[in-house]
C-alpha atoms as a PDB file:
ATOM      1  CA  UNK A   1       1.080  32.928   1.971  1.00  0.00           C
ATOM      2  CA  UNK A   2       0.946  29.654   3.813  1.00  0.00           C
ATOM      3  CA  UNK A   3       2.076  27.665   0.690  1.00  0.00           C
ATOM      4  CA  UNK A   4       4.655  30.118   0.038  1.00  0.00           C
ATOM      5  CA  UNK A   5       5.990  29.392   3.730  1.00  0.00           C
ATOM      6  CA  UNK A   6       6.030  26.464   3.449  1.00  0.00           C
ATOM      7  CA  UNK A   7       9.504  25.499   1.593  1.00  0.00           C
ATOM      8  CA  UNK A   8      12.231  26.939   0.830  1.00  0.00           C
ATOM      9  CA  UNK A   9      11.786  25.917  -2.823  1.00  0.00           C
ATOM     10  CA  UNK A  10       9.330  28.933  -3.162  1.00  0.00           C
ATOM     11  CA  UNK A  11      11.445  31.191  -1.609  1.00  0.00           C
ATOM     12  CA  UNK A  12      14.385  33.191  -2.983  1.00  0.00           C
ATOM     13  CA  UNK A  13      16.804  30.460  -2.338  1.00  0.00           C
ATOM     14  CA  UNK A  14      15.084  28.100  -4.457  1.00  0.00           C
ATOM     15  CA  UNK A  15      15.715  28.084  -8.305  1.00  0.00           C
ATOM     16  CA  UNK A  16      13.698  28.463 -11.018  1.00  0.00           C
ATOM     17  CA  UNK A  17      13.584  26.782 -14.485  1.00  0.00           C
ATOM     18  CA  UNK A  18      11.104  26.771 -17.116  1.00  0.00           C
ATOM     19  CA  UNK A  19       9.372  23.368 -17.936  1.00  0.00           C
ATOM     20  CA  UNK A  20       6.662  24.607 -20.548  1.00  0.00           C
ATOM     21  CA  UNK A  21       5.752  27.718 -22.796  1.00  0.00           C
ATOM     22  CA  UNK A  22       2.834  28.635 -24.781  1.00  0.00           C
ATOM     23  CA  UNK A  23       2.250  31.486 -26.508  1.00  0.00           C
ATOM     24  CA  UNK A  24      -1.372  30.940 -28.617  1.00  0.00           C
ATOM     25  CA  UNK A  25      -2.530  29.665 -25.271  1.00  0.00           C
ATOM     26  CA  UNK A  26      -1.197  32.041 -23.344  1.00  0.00           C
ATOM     27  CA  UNK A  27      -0.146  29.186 -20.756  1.00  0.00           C
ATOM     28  CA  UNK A  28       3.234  28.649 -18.785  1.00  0.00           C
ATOM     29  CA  UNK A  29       4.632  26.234 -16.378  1.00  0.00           C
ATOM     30  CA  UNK A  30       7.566  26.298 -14.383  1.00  0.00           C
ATOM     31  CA  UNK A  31       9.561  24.598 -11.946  1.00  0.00           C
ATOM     32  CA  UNK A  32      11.087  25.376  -8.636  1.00  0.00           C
ATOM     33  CA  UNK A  33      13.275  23.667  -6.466  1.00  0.00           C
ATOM     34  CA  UNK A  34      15.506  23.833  -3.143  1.00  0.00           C
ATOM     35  CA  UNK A  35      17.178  20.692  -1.628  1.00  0.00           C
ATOM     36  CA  UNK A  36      14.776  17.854  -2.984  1.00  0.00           C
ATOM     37  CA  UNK A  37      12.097  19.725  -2.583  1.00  0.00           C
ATOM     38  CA  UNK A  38      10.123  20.845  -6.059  1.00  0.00           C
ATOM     39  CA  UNK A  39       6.806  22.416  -7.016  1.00  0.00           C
ATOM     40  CA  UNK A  40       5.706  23.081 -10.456  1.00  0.00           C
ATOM     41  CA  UNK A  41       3.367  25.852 -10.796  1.00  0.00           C
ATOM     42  CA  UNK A  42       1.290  26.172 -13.746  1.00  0.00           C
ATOM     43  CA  UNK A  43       0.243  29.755 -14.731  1.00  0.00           C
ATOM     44  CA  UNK A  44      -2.699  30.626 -17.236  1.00  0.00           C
ATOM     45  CA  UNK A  45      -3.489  34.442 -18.699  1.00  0.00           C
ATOM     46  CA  UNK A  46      -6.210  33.013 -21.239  1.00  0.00           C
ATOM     47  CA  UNK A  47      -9.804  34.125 -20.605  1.00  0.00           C
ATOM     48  CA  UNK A  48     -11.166  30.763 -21.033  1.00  0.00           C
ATOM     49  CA  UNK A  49     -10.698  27.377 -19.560  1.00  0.00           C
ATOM     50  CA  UNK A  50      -8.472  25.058 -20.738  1.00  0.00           C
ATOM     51  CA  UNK A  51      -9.500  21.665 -20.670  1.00  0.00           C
ATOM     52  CA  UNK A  52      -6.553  19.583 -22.259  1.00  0.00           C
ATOM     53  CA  UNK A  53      -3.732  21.235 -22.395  1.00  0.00           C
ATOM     54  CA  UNK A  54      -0.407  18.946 -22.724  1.00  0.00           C
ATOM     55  CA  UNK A  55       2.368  19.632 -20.976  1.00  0.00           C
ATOM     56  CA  UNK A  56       5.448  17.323 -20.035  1.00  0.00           C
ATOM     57  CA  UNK A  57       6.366  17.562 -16.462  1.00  0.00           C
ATOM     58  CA  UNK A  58       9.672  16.865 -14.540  1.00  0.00           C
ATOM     59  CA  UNK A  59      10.323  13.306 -13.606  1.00  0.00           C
ATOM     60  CA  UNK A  60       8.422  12.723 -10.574  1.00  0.00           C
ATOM     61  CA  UNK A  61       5.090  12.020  -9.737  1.00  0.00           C
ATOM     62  CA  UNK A  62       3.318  15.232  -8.646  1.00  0.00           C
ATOM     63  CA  UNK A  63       0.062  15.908  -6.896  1.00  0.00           C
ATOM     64  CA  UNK A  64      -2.035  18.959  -7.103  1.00  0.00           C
ATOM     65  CA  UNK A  65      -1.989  21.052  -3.650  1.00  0.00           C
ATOM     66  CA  UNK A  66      -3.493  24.783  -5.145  1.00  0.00           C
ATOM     67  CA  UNK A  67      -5.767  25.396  -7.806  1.00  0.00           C
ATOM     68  CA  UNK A  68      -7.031  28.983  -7.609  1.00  0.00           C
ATOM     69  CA  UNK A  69      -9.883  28.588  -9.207  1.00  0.00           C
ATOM     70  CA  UNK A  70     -11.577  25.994  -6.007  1.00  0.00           C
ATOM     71  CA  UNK A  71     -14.985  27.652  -5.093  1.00  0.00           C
ATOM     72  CA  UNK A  72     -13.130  28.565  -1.540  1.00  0.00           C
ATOM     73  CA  UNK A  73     -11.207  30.983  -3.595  1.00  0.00           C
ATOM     74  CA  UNK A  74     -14.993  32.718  -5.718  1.00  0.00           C
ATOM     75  CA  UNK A  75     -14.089  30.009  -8.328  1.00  0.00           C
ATOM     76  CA  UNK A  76     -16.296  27.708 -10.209  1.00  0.00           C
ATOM     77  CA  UNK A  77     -13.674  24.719  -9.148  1.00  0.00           C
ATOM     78  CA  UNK A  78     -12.417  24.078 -13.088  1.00  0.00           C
ATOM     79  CA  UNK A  79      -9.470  22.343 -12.936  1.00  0.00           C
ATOM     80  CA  UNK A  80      -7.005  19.009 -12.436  1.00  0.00           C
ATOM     81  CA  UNK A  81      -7.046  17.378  -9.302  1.00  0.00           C
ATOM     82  CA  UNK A  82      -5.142  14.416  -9.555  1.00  0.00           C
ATOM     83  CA  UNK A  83      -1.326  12.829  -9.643  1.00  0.00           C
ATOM     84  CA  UNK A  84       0.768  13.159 -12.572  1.00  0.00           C
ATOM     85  CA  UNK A  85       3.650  11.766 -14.016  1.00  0.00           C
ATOM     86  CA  UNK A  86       5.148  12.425 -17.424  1.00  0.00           C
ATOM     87  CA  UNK A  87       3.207  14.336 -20.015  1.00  0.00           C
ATOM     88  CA  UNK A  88      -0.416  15.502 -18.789  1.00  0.00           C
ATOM     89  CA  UNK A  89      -3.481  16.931 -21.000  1.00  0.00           C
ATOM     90  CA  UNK A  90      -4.186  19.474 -17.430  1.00  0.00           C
ATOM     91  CA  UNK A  91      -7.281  21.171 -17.187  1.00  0.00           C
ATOM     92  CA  UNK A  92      -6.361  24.654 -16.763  1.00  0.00           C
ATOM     93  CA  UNK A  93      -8.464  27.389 -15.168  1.00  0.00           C
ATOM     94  CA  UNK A  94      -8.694  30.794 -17.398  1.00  0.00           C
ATOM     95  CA  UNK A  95      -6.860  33.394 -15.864  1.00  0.00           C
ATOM     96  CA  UNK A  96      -6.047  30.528 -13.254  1.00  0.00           C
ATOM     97  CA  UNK A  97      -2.955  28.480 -11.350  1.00  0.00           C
ATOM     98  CA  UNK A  98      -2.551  24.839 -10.822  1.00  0.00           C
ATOM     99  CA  UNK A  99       0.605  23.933  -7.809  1.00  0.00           C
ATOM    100  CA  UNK A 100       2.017  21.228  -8.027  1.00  0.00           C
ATOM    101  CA  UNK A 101       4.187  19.185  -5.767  1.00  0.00           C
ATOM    102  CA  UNK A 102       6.160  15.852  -6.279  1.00  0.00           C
ATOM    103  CA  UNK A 103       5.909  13.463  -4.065  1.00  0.00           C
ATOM    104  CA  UNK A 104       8.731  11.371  -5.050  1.00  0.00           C
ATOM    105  CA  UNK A 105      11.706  13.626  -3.931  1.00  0.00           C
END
């Protein structure tokens, strides 16, 4: 709830587009935006973990803020944790969600 709070881009007023589909993987990522401010959020509905799964981001440089597989959350902590720019092989937590926010706005 605090994340959601805490821009507008995850609020009603920001806008959504897609930025990645996959359907054997069961694995999609999309972006959303208000006023410079952007977070892409990576959803997966696969039962396993995903170790390198490509996916081109937005132009940018992002940073991981929420993965809800950390063991804070009863995860194991399987996931990325680092900055991205361009494409990215992300590890992807089954039945998980990576957030991502850029940095460069």
């Amino acid at each position: 709830m605090a994340l959601r709070a805490s821009s507008l881009a995850l609020s009603t007023a920001g806008s959504t587009t897609r930025v990645h589909t996959h359907n054997d993987e069961s694995v999609l990522a999309y972006a959303r935006s208000f006023q410079g401010d952007a977070f892409v959020i990576v959803a997966s509905l696969n039962r396993k973990h995903l170790p390198a799964h490509g996916i081109e981001f937005p132009s940018g440089t992002w940073k991981q803020i929420l993965n809800s597989n950390e063991i804070v959350y009863g995860g194991d902590g399987f996931g990325t944790n680092a900055e991205i720019t361009g494409n990215a092989a992300l590890s992807i937590p089954a039945a998980g969600s990576l957030v991502f926010r850029r940095l460069d706005g």
